[in-house]
PDB file of N, CA and C in Angstrom:
ATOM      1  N   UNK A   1     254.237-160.756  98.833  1.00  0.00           N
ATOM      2  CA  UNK A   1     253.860-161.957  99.546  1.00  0.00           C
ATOM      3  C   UNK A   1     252.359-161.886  99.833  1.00  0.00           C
ATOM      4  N   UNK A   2     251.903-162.806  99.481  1.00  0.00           N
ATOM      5  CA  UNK A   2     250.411-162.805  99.880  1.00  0.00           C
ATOM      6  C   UNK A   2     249.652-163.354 101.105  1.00  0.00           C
ATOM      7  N   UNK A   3     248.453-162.395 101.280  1.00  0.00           N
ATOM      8  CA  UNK A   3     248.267-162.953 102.591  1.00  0.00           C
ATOM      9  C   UNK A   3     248.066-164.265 102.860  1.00  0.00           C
ATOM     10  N   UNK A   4     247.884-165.058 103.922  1.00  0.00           N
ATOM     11  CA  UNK A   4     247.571-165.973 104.667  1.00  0.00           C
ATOM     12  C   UNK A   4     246.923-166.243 105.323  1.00  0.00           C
ATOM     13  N   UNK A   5     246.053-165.201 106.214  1.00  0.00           N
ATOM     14  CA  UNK A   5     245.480-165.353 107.209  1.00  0.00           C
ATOM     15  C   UNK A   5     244.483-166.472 107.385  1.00  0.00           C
ATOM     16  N   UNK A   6     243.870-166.282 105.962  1.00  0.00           N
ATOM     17  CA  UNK A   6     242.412-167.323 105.678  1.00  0.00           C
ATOM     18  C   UNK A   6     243.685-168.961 106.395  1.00  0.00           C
ATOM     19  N   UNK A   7     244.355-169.471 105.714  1.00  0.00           N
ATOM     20  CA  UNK A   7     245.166-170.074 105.979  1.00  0.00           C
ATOM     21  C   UNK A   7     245.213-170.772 107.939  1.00  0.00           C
ATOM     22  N   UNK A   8     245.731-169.125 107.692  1.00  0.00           N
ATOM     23  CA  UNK A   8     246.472-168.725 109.635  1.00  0.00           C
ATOM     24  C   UNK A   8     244.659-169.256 110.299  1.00  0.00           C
ATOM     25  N   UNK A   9     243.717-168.496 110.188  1.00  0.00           N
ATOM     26  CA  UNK A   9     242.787-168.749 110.946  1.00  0.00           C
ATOM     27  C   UNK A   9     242.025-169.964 110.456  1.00  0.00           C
ATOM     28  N   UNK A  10     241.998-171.073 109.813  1.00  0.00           N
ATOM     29  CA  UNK A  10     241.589-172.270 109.671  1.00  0.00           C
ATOM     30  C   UNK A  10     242.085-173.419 110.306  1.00  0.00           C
ATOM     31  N   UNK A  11     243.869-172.975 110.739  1.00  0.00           N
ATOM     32  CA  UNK A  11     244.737-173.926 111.549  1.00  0.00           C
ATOM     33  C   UNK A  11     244.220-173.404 112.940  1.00  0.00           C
ATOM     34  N   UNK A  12     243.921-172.375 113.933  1.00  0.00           N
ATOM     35  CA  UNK A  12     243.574-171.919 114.023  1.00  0.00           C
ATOM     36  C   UNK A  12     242.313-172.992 114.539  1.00  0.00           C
ATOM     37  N   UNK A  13     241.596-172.652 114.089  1.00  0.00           N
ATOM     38  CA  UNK A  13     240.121-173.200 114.301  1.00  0.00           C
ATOM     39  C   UNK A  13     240.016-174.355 114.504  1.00  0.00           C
ATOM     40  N   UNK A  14     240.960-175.471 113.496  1.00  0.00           N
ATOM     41  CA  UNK A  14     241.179-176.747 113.470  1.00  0.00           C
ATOM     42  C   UNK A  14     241.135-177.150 115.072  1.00  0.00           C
ATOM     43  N   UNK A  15     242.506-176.521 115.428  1.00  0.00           N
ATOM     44  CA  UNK A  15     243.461-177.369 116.336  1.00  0.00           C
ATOM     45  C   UNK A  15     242.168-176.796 117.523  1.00  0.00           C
ATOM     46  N   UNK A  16     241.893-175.341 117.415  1.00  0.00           N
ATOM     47  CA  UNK A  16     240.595-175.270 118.880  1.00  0.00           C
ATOM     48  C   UNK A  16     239.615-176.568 118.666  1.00  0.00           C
ATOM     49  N   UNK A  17     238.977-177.205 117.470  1.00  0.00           N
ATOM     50  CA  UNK A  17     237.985-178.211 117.627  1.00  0.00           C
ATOM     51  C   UNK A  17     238.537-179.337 117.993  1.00  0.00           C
ATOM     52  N   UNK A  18     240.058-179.889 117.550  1.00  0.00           N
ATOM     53  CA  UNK A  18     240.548-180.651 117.664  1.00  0.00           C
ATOM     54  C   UNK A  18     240.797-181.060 119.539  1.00  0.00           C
ATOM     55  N   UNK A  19     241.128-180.241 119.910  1.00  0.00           N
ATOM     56  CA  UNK A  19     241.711-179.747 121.326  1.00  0.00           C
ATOM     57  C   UNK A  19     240.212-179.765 122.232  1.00  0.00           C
ATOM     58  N   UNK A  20     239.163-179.444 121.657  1.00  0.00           N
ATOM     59  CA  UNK A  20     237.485-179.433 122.206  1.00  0.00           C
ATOM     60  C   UNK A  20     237.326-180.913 122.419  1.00  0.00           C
ATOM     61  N   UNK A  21     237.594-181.696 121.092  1.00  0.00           N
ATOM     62  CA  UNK A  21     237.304-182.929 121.203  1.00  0.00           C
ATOM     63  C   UNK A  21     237.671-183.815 122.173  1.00  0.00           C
ATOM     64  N   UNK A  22     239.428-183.168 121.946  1.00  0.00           N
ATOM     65  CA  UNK A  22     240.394-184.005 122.840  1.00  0.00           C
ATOM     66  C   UNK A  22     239.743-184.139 124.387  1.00  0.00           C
ATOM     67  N   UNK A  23     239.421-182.734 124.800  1.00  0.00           N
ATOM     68  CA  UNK A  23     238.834-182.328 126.430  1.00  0.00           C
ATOM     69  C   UNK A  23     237.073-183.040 126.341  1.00  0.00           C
ATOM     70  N   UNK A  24     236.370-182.973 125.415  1.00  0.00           N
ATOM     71  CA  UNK A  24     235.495-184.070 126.361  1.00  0.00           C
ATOM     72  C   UNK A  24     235.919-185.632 126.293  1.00  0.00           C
ATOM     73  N   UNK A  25     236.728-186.065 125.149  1.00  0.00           N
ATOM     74  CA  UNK A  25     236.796-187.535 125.880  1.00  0.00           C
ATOM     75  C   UNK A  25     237.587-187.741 126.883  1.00  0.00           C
ATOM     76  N   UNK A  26     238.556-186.774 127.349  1.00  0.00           N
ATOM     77  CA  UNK A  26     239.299-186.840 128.858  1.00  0.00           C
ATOM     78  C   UNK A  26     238.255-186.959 129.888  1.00  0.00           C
ATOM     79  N   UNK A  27     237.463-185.373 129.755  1.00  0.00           N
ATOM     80  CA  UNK A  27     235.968-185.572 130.683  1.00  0.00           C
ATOM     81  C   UNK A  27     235.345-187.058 130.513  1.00  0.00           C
ATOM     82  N   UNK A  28     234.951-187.642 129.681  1.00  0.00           N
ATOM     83  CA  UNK A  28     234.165-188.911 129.329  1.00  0.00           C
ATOM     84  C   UNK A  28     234.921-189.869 130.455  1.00  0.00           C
ATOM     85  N   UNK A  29     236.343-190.062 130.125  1.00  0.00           N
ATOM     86  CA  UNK A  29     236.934-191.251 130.835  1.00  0.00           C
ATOM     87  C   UNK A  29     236.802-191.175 132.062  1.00  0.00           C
ATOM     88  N   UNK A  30     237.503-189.865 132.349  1.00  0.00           N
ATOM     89  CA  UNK A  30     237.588-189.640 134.023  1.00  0.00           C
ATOM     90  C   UNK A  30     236.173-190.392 134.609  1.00  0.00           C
ATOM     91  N   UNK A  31     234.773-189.724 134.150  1.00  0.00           N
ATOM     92  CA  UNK A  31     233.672-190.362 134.781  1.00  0.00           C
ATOM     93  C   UNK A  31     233.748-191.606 134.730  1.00  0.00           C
ATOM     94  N   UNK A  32     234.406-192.518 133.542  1.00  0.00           N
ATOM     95  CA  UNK A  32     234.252-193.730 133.443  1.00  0.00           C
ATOM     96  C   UNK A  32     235.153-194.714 134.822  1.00  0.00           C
ATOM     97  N   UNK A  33     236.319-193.937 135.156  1.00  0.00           N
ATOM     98  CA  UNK A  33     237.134-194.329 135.749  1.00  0.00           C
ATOM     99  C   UNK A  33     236.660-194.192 137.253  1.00  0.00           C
ATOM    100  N   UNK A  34     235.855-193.027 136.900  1.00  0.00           N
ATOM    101  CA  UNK A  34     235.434-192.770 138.693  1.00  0.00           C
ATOM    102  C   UNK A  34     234.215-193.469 139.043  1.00  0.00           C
ATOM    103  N   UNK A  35     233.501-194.165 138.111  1.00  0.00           N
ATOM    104  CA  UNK A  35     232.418-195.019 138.221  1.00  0.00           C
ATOM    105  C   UNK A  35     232.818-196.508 138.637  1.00  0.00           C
ATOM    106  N   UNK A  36     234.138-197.101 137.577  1.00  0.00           N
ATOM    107  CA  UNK A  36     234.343-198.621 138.104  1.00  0.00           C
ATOM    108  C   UNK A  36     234.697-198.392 139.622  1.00  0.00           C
ATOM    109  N   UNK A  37     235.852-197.014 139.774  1.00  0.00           N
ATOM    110  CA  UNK A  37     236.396-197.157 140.978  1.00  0.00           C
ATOM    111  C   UNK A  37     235.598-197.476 141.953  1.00  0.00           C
ATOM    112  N   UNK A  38     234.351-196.664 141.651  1.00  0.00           N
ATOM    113  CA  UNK A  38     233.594-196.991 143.085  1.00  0.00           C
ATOM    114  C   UNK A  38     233.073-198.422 143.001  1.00  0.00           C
ATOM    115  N   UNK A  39     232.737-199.071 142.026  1.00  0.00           N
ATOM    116  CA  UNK A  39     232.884-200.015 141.702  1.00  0.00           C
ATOM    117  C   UNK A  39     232.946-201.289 142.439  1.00  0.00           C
ATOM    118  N   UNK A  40     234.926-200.754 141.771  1.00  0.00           N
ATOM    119  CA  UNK A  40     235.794-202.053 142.786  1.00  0.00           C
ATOM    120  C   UNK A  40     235.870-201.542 144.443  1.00  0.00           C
ATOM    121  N   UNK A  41     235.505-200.238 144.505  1.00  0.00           N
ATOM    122  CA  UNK A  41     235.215-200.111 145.987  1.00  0.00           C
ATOM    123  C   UNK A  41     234.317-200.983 146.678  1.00  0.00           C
ATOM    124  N   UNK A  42     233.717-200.996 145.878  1.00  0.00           N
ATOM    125  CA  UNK A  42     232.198-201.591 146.555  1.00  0.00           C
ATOM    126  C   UNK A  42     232.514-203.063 146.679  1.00  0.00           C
ATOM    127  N   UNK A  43     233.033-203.562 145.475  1.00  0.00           N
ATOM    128  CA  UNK A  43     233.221-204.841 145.672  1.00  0.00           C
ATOM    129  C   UNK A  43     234.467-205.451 146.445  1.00  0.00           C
ATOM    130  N   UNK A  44     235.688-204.518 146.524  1.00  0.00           N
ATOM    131  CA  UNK A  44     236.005-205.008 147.320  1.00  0.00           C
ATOM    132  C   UNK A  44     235.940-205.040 149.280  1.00  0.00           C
ATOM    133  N   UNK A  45     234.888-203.915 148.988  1.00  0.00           N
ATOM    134  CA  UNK A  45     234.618-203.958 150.738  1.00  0.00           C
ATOM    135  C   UNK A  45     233.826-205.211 150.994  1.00  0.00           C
ATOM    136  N   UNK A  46     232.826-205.439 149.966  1.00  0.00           N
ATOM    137  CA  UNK A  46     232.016-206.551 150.214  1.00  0.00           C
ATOM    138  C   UNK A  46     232.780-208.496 149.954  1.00  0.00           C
ATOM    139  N   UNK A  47     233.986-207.963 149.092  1.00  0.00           N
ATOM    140  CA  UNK A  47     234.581-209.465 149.310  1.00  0.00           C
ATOM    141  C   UNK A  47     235.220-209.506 150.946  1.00  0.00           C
ATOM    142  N   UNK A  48     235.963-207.859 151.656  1.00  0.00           N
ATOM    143  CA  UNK A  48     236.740-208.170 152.962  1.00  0.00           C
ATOM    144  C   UNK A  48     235.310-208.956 153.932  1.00  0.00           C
ATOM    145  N   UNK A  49     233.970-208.649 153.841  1.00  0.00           N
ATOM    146  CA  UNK A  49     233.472-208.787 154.543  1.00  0.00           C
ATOM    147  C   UNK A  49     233.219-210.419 154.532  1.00  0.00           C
ATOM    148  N   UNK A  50     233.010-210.973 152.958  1.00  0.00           N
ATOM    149  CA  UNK A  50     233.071-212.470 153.285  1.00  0.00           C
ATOM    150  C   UNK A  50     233.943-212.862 153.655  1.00  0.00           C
ATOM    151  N   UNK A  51     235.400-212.482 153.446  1.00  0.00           N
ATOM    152  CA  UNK A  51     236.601-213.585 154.361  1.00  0.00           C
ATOM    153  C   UNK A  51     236.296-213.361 155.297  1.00  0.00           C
ATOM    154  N   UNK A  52     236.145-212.243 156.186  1.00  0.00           N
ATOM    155  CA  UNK A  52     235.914-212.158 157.447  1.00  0.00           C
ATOM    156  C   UNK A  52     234.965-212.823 158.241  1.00  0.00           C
ATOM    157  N   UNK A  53     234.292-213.489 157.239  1.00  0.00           N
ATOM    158  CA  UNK A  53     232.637-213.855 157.754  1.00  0.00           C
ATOM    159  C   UNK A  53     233.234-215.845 157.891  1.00  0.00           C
ATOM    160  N   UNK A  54     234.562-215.946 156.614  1.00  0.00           N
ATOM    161  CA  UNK A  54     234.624-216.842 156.701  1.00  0.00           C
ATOM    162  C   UNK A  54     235.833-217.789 158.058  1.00  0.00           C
ATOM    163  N   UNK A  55     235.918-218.948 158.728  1.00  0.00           N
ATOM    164  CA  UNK A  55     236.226-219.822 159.192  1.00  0.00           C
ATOM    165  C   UNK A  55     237.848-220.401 158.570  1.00  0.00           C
ATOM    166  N   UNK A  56     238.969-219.805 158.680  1.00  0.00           N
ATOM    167  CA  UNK A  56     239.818-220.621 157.537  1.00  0.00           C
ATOM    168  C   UNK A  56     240.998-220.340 158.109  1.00  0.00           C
ATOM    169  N   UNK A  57     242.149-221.536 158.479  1.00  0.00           N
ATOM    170  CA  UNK A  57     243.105-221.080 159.060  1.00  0.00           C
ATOM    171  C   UNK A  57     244.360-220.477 157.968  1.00  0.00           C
ATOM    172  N   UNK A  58     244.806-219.538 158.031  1.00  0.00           N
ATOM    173  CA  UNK A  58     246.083-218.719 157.633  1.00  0.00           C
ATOM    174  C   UNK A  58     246.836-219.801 156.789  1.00  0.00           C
ATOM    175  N   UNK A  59     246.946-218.832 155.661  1.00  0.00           N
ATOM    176  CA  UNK A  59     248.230-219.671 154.831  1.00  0.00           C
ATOM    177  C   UNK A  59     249.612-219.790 155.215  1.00  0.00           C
ATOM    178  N   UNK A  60     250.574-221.072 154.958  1.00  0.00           N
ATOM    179  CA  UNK A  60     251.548-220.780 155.445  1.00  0.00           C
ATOM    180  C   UNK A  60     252.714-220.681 154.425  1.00  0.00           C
ATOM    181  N   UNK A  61     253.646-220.114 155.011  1.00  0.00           N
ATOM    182  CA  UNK A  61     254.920-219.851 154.145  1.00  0.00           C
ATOM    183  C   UNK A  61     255.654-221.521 153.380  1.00  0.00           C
ATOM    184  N   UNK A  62     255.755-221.232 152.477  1.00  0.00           N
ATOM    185  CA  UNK A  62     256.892-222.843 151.600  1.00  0.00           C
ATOM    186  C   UNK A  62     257.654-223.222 152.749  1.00  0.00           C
ATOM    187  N   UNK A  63     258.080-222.166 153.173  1.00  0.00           N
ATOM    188  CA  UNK A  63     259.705-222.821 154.186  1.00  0.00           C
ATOM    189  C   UNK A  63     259.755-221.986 155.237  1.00  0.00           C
ATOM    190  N   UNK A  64     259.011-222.981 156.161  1.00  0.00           N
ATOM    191  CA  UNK A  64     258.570-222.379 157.349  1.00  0.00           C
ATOM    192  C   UNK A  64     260.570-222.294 158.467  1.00  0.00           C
ATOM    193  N   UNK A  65     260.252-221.449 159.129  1.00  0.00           N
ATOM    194  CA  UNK A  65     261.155-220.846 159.644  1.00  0.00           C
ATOM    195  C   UNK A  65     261.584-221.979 160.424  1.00  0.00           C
ATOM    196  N   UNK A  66     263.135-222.183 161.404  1.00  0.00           N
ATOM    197  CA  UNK A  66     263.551-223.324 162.229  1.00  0.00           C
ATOM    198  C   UNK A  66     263.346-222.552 163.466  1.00  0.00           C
ATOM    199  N   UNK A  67     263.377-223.233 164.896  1.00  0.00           N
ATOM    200  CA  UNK A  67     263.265-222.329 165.914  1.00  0.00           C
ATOM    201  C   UNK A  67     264.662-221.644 166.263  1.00  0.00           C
ATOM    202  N   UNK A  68     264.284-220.775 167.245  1.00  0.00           N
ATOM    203  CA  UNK A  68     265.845-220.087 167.541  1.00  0.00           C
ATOM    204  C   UNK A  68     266.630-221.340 168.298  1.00  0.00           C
ATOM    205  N   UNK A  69     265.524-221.637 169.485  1.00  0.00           N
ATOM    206  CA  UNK A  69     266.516-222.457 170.266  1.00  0.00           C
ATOM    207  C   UNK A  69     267.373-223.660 169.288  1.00  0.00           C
ATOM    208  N   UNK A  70     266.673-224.070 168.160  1.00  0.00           N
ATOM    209  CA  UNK A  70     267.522-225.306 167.829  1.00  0.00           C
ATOM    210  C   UNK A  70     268.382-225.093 166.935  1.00  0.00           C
ATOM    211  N   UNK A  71     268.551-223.800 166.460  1.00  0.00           N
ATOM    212  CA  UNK A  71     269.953-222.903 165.659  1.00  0.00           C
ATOM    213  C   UNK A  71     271.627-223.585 166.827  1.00  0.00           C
ATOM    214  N   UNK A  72     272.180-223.422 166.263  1.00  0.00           N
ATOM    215  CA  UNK A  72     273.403-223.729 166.907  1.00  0.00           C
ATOM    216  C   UNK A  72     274.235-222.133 167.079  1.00  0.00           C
ATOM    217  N   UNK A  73     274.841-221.523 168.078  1.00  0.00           N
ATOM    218  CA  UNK A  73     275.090-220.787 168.197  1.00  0.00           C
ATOM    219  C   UNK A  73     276.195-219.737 166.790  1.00  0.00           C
ATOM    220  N   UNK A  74     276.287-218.688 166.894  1.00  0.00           N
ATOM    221  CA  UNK A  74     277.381-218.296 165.853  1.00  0.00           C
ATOM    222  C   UNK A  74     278.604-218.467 166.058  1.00  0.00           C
ATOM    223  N   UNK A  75     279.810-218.631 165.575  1.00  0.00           N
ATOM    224  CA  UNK A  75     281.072-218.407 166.384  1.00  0.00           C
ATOM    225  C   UNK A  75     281.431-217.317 166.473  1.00  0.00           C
TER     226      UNK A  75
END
């Protein structure tokens, strides 16, 4: 049986560059992800601050509730 190794150590080598590659575009994203985040941090602290800034009465529900008193009792 003949050797292999040349073989053995080229798979080997492959899958380490392959696996190198894989780990910086993980590294790449993460920064990418931790950049919008702050991002939408930013923007959304700065949208709470305009509602807050704004004048506007509360939305209300489709089907606003009946009062208790005018319920008719249970039997």
């Amino acid at each position: 049986m003949p050797d292999n190794w040349g073989f053995v150590a080229a798979a080997y080598g492959l899958t380490a560059l392959v696996l190198g590659l894989y780990w910086r575009r993980l590294v790449r994203r993460e920064k990418e992800l931790d950049h919008a985040g702050e991002a939408r941090a930013r923007t959304a602290r700065d949208a709470a601050t305009t509602v807050a800034e704004r004048s506007r009465q509360p939305s209300r529900s489709g089907h606003p509730r009946s009062e208790p008193a005018s319920r008719p009792p249970l039997p």
